[in-house]
Protein backbone atom coordinates (compact mmCIF):
# COMPACT_ATOMS: atom_id res chain seq x y z
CA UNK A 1 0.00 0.00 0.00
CA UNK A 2 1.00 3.63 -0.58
CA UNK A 3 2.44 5.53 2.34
CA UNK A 4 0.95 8.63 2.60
CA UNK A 5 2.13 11.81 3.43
CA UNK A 6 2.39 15.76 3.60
CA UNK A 7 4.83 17.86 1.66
CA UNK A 8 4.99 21.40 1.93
CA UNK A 9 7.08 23.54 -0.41
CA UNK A 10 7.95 26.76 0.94
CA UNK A 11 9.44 28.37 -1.75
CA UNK A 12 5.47 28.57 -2.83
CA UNK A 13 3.70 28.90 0.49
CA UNK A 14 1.97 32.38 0.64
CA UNK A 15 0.87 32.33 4.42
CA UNK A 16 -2.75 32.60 3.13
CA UNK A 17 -3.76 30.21 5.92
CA UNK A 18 -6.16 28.78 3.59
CA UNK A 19 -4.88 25.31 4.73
CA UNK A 20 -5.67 26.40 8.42
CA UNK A 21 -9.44 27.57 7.17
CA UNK A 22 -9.85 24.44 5.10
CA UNK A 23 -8.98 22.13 7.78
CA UNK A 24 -10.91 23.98 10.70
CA UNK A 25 -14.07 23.90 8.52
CA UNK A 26 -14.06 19.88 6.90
CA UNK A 27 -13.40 18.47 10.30
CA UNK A 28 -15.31 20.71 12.66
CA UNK A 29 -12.42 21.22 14.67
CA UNK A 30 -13.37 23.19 18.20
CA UNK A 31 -12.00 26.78 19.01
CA UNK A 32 -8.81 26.69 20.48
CA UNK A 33 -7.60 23.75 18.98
CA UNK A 34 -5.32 23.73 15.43
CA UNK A 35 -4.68 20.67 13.51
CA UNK A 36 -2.97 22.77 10.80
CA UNK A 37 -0.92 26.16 11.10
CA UNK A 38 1.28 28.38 9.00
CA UNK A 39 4.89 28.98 10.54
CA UNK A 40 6.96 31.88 9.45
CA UNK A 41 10.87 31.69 10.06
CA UNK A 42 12.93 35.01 9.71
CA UNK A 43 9.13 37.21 9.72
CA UNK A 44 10.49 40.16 7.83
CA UNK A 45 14.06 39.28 7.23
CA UNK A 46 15.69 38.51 4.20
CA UNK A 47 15.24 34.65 3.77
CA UNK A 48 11.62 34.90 5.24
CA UNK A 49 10.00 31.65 4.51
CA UNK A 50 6.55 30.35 5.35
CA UNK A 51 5.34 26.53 5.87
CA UNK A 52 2.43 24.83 6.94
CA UNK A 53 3.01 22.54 9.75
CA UNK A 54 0.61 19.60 11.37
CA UNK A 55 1.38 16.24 12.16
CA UNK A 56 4.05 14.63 10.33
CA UNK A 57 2.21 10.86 10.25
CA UNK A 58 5.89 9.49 11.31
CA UNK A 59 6.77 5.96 10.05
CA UNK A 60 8.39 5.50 14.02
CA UNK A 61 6.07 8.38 16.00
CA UNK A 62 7.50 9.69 18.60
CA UNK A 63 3.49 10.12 20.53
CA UNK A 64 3.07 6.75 19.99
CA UNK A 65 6.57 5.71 21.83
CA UNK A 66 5.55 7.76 25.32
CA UNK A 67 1.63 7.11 25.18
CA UNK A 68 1.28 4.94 28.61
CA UNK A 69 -2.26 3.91 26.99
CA UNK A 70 -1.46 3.06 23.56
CA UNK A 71 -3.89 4.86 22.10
CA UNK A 72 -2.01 5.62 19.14
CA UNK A 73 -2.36 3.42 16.11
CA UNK A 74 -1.09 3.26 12.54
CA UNK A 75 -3.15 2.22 9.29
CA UNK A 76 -1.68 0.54 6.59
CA UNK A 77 -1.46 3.54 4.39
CA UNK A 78 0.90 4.77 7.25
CA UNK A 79 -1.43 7.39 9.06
CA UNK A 80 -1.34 8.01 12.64
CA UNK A 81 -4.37 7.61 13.94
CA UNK A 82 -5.02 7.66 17.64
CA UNK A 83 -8.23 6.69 19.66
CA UNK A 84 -10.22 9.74 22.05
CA UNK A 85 -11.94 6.66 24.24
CA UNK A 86 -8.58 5.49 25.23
CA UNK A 87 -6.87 9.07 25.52
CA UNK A 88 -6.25 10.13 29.13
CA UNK A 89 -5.25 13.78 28.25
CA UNK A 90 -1.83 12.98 29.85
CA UNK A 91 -0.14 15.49 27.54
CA UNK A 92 3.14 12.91 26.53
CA UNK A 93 2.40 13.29 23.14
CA UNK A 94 2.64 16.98 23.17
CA UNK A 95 6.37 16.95 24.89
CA UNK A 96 7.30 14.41 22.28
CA UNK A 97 6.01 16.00 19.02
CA UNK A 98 8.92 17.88 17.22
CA UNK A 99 6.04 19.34 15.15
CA UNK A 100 4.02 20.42 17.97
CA UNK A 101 0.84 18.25 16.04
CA UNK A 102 -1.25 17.29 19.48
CA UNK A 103 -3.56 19.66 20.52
CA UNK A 104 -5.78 19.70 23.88
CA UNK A 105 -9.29 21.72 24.28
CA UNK A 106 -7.99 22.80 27.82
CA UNK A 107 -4.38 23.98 29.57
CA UNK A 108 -4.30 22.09 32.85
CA UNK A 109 -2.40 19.68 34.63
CA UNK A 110 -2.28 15.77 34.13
CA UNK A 111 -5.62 14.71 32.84
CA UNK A 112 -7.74 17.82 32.81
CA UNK A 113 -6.41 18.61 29.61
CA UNK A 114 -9.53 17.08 27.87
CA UNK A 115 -8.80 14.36 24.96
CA UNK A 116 -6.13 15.02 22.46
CA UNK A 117 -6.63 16.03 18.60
CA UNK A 118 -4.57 16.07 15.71
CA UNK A 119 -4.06 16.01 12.21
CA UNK A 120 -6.04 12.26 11.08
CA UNK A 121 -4.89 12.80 7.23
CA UNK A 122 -8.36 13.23 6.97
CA UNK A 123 -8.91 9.73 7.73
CA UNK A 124 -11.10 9.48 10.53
CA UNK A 125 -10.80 7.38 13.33
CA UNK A 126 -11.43 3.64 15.02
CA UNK A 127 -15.21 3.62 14.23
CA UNK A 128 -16.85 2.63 11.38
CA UNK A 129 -16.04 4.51 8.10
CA UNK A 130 -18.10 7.28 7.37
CA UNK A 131 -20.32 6.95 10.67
CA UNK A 132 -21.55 9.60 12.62
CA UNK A 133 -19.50 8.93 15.65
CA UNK A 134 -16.51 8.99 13.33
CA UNK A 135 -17.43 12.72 12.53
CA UNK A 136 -18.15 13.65 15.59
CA UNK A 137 -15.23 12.51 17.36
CA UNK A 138 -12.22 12.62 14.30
CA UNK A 139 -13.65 15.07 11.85
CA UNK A 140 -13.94 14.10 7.84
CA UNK A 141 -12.72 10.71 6.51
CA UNK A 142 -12.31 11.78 3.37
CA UNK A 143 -10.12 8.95 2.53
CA UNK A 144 -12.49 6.45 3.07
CA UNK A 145 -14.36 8.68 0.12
CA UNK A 146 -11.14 7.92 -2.40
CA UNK A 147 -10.00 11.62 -1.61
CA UNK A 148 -7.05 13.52 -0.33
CA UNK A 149 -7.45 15.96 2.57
CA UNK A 150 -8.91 19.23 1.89
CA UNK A 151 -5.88 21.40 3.63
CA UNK A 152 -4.02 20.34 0.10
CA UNK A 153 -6.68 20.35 -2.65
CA UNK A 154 -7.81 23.99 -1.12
CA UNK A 155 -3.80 25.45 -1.72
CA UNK A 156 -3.75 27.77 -4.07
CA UNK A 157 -0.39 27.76 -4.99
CA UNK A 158 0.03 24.29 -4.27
CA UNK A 159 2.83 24.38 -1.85
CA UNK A 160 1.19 22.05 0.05
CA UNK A 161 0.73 18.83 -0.93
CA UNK A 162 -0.26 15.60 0.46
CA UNK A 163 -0.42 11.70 -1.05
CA UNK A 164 1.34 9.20 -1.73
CA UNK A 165 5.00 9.60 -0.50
CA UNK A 166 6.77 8.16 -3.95
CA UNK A 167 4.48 10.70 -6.21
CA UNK A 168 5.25 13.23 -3.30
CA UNK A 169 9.20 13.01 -3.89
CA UNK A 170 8.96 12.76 -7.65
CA UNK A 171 7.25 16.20 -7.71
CA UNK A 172 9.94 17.38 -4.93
CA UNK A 173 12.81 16.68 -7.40
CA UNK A 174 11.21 17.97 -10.57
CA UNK A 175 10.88 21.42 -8.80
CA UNK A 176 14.08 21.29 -7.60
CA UNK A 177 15.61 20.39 -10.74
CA UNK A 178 13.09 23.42 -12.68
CA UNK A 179 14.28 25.62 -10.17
CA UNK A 180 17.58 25.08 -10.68
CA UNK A 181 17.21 25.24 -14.14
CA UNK A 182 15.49 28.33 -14.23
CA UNK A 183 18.58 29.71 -11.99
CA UNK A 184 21.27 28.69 -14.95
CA UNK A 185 18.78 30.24 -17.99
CA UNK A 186 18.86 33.10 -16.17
CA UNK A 187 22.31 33.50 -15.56
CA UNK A 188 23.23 32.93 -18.87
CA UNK A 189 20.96 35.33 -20.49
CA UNK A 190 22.09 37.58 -18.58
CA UNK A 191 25.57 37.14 -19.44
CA UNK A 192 24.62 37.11 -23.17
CA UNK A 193 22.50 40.26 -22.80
CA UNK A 194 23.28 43.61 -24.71
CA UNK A 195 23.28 46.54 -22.93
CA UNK A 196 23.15 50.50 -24.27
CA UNK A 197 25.96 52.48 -23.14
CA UNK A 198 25.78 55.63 -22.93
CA UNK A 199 27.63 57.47 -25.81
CA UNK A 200 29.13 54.53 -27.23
CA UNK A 201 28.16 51.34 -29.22
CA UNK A 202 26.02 48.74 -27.59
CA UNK A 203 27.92 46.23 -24.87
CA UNK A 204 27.75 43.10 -23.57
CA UNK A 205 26.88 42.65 -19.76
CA UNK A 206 29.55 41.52 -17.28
């Protein structure tokens, strides 16, 4: 089976935070909590860059390694799934998250925190496929519908994208290599270019 994942390209990422909007409205998600969000690093320096970050769907996730309830789970299309009625709101996951993906309803201490949310892929949870439960308690399964989740589809630049993780890296190098090919055109008609100097015959650019 296909592994899926996320891949965000921030050399197109316009911190529209239409990922963030898309998200919040397909799965319901409550105020306060954020299953997607757009990180600037170097906000109004030269290099300022822009990504959109939620969980990562690790192939060895951290969460899942410090849960004491094993609530965490992985499908066979390598989503990370986890399960609210076994969730004790311990906050592990949180610490352990490089990407900061768990989010709780409440701030408290251990087990006040409410149940934890995340980023499902759009995938839903342990209930049945499409039930009502499901919704209620995971959001959209929009991959039990044959799509991809909205957060992607809805980018309007596509920086972020999200499927299969071989398609995923084949688009990663093709930019690249565009990129990189648009860098060397560039150069070199520049160095070909003609330039008008003043009072004299036409020069070439150095």
């Amino acid at each position: 089976m296909a592994l899926m994942k996320f891949y965000c390209d921030a050399e197109r990422c316009i911190e529209c935070n239409g990922c963030v909007t898309a998200c919040k409205n397909e799965n319901d998600v409550p105020w306060g909590v954020n299953r997607r969000r757009v990180v600037t690093i170097k906000d109004g320096e030269p290099g300022e860059r822009s990504l959109s970050v939620a969980c990562m769907h690790c192939a060895d996730a951290p969460c899942a390694a410090v849960c004491p309830v094993n609530c965490f789970y992985t499908t066979k299309d390598g989503v990370v799934l986890h399960n609210k009625d076994l969730c004790i709101g311990c906050g592990y996951c949180f610490y352990a998250c490089p990407f900061g993906a768990p989010q709780f309803p409440t701030v408290g201490a251990f087990g006040s925190r409410g149940k934890m949310d995340k980023c499902t892929f759009c995938g839903g949870g342990p209930e049945e496929d499409l039930s009502e439960a499901e919704r209620t308690k995971y959001g959209s399964n929009r991959l039990a519908e044959g799509k991809l989740p909205l957060c992607a589809e809805m980018c309007s630049t596509k920086a972020l994208l999200a499927g299969d993780a071989d398609v995923l890296s084949g688009i990663y190098r093709k930019r690249v290599i565009n990129r990189g090919a648009s860098v060397l055109d560039w150069g070199v008609s520049y160095q070909n270019a003609t330039l008008k100097v003043p009072g004299g015959a036409p020069g070439k650019a150095k």
